[in-house]
C-alpha atoms as a PDB file:
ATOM      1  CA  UNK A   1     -25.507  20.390   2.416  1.00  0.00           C
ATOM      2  CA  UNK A   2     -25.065  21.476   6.241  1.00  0.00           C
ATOM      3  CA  UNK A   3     -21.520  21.421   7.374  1.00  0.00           C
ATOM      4  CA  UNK A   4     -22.287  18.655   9.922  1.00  0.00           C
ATOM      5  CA  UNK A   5     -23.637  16.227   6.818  1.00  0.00           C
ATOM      6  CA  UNK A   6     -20.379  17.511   4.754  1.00  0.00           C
ATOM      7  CA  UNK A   7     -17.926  16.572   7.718  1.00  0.00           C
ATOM      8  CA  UNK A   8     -19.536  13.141   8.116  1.00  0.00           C
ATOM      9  CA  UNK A   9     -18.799  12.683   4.567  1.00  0.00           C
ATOM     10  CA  UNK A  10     -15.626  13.341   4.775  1.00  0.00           C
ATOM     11  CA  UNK A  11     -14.505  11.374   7.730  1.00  0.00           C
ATOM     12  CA  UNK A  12     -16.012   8.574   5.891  1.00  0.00           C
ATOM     13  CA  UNK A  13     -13.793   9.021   2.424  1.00  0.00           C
ATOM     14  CA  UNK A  14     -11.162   9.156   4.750  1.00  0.00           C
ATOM     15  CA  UNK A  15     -11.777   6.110   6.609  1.00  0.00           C
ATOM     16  CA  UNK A  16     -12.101   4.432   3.160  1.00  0.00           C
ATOM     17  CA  UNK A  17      -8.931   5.783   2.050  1.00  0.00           C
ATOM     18  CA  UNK A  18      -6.969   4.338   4.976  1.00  0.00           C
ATOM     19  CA  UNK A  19      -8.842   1.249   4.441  1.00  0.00           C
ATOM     20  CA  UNK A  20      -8.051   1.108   0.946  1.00  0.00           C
ATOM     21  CA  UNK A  21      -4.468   1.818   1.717  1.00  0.00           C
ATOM     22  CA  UNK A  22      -3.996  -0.239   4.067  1.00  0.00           C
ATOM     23  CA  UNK A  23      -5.337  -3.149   1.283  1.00  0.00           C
ATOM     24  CA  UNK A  24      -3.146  -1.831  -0.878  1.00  0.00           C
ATOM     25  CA  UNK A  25      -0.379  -2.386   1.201  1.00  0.00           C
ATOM     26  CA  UNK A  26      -0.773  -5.843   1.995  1.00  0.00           C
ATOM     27  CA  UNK A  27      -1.340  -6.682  -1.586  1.00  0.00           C
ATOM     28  CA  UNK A  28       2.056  -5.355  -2.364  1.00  0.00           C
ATOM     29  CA  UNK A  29       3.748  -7.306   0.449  1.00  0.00           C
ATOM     30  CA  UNK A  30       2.005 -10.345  -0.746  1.00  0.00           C
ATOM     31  CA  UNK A  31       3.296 -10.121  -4.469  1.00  0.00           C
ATOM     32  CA  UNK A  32       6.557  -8.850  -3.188  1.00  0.00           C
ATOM     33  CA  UNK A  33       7.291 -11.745  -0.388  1.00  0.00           C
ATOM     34  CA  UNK A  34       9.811 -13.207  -2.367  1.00  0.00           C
ATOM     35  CA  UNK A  35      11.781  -9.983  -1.946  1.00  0.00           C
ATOM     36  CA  UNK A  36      10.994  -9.411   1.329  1.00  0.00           C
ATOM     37  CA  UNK A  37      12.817 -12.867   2.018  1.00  0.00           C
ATOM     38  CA  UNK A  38      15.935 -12.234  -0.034  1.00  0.00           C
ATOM     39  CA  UNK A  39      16.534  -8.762   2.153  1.00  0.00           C
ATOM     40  CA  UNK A  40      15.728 -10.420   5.036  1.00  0.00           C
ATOM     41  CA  UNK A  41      18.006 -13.040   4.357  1.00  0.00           C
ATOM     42  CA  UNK A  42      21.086 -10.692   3.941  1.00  0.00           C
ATOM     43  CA  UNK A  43      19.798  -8.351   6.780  1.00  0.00           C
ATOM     44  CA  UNK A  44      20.155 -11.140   8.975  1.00  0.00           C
ATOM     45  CA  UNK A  45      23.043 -10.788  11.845  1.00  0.00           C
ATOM     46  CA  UNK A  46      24.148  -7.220  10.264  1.00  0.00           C
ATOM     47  CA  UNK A  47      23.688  -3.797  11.874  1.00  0.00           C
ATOM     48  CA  UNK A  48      24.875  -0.875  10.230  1.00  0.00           C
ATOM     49  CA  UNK A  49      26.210  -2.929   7.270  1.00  0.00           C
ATOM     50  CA  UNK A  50      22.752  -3.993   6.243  1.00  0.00           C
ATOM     51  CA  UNK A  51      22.637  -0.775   4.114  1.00  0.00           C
ATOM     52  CA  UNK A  52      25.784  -1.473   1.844  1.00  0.00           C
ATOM     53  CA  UNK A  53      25.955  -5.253   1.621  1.00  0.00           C
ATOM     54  CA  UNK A  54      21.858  -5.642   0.730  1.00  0.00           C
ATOM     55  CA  UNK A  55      21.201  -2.428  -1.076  1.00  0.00           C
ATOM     56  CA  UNK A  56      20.702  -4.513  -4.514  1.00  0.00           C
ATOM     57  CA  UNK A  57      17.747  -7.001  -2.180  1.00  0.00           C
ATOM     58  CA  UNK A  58      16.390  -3.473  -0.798  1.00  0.00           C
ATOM     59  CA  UNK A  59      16.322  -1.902  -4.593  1.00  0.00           C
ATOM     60  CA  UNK A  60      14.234  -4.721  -5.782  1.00  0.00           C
ATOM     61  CA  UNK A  61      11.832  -4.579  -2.870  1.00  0.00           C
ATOM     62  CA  UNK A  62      11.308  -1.371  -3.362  1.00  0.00           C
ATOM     63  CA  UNK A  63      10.514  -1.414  -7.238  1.00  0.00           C
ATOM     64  CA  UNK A  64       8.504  -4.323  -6.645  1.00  0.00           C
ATOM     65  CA  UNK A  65       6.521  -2.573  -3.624  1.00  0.00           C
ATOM     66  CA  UNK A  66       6.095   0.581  -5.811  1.00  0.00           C
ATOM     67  CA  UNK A  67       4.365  -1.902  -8.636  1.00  0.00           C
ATOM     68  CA  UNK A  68       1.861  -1.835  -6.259  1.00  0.00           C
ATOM     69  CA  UNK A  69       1.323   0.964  -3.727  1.00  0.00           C
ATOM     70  CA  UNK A  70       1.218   3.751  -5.866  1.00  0.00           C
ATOM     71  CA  UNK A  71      -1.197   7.143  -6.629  1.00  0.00           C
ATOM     72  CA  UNK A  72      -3.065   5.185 -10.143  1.00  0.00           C
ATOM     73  CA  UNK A  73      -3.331   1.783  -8.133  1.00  0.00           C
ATOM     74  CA  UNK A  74      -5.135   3.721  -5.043  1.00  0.00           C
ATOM     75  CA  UNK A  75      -7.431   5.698  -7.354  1.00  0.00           C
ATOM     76  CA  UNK A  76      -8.220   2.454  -9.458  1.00  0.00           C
ATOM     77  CA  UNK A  77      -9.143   1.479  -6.187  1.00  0.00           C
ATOM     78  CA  UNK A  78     -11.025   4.003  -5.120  1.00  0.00           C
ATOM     79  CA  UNK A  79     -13.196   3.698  -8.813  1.00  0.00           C
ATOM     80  CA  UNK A  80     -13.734   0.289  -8.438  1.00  0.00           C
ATOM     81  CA  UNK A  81     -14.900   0.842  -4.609  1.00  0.00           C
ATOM     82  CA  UNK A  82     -17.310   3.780  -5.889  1.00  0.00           C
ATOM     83  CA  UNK A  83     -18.863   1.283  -8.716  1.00  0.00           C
ATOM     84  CA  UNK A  84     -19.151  -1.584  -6.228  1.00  0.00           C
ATOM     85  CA  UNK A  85     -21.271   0.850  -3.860  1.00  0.00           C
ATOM     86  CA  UNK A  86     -23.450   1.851  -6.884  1.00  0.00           C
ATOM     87  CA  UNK A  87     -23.836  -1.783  -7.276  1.00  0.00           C
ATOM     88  CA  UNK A  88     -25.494  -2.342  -3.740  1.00  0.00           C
ATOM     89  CA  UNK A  89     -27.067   0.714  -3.548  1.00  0.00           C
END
């Protein structure tokens, strides 16, 4: 494989790693809106004091976000991008 063909290739995993990421992401956010609200309800008209008054509503946003943005959720990704692509191809 010429280094030119093998570059190609690899810009494109990339690309569909940011694009799979980025899916990723707004799945989480999605299942984990009802979190999102709570910390944004007791973030709302504090400054500095937002990180001691809603650090139990920023805990469970981020447990619930890691549900779903993590290394085996990406790569179960990835597989079931790979088999779809055999599918069409």
């Amino acid at each position: 494989m010429g280094y030119v063909q093998e570059a190609r290739e690899n810009h494109v995993k990339k690309k569909v790693e940011e694009a799979l990421r980025s899916k990723m992401k707004q799945k989480a956010l999605k299942e984990c809106s009802q979190y999102a609200q709570r910390y944004a309800e007791c973030a709302t008209g504090r400054t500095i004091s937002v990180v001691w008054k809603c650090q139990k509503q920023a805990k469970e946003l981020n447990e619930c976000l890691h549900q779903y943005t993590n290394e085996s959720v990406l790569e179960e990704m990835k597989k079931n991008y790979m088999l779809e692509q055999e599918g069409h191809g």
